[in-house]
N, C-alpha and C. Protein backbone atom coordinates (compact mmCIF):
# COMPACT_ATOMS: atom_id res chain seq x y z
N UNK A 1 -8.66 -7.19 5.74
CA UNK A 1 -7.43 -7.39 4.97
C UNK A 1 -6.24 -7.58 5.90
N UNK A 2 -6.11 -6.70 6.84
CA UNK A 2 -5.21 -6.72 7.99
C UNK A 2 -5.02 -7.71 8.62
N UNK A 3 -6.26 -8.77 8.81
CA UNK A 3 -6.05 -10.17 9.51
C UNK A 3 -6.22 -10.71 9.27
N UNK A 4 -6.17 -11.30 7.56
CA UNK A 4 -5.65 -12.14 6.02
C UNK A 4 -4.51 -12.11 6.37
N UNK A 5 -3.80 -11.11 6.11
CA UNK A 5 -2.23 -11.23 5.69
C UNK A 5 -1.59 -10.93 6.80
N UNK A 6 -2.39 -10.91 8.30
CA UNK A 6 -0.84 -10.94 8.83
C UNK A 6 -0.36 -11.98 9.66
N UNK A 7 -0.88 -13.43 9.73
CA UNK A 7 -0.60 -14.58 9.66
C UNK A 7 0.77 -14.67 8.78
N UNK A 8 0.23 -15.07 7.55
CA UNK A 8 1.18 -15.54 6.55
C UNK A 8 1.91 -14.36 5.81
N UNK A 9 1.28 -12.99 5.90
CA UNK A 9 1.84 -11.82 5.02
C UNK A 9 2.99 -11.38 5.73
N UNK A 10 2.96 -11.71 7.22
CA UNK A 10 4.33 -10.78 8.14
C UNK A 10 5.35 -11.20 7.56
N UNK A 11 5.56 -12.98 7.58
CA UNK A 11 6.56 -13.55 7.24
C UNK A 11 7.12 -13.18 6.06
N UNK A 12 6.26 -13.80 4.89
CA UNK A 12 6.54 -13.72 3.74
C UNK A 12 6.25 -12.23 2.94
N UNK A 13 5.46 -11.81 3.61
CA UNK A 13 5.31 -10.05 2.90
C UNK A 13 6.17 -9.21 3.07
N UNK A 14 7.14 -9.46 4.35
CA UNK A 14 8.15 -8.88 4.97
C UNK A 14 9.33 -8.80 3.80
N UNK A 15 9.74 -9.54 3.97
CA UNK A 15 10.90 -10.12 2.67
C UNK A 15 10.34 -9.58 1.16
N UNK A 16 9.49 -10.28 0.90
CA UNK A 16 8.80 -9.43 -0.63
C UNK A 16 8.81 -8.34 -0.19
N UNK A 17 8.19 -7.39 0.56
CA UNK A 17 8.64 -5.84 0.37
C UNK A 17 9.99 -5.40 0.32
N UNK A 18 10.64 -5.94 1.13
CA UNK A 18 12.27 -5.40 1.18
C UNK A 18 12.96 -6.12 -0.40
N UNK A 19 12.84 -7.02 -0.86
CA UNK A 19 12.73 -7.48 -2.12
C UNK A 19 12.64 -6.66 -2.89
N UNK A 20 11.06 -6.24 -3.19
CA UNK A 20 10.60 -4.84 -4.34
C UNK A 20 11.38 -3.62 -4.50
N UNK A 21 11.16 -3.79 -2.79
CA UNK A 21 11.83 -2.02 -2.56
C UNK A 21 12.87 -1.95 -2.93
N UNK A 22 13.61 -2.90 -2.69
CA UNK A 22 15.56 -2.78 -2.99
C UNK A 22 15.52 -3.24 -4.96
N UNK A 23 14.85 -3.75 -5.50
CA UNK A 23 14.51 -3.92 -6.67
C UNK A 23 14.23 -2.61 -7.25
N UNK A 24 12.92 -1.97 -6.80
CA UNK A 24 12.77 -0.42 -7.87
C UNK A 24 13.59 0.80 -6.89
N UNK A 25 14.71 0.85 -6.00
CA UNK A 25 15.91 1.58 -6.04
C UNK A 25 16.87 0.76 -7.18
N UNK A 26 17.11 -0.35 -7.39
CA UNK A 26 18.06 -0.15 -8.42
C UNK A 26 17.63 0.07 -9.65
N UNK A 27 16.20 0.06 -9.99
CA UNK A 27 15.87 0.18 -11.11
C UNK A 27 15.91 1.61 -11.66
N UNK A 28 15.16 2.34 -10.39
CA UNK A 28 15.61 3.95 -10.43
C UNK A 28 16.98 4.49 -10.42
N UNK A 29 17.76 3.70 -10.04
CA UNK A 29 19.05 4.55 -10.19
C UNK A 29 19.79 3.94 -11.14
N UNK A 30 19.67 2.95 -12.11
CA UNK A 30 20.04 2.47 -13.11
C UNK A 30 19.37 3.99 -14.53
N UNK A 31 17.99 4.03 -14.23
CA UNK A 31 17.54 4.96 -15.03
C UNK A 31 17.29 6.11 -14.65
């Protein structure tokens, strides 16, 4: 799995996580 995604996952998985993450903090602190 580790050397699937970390070609193409560093780049783009990078950003989608910081994405999510900053997504369900505002979702949690909205509710």
């Amino acid at each position: 799995m580790a050397l699937a995604f970390s070609t193409r996952g560093n780049a783009v998985g990078a950003k989608g996580q910081t994405l999510t993450f900053a997504v369900r903090m505002l979702n949690d602190r909205s509710f």
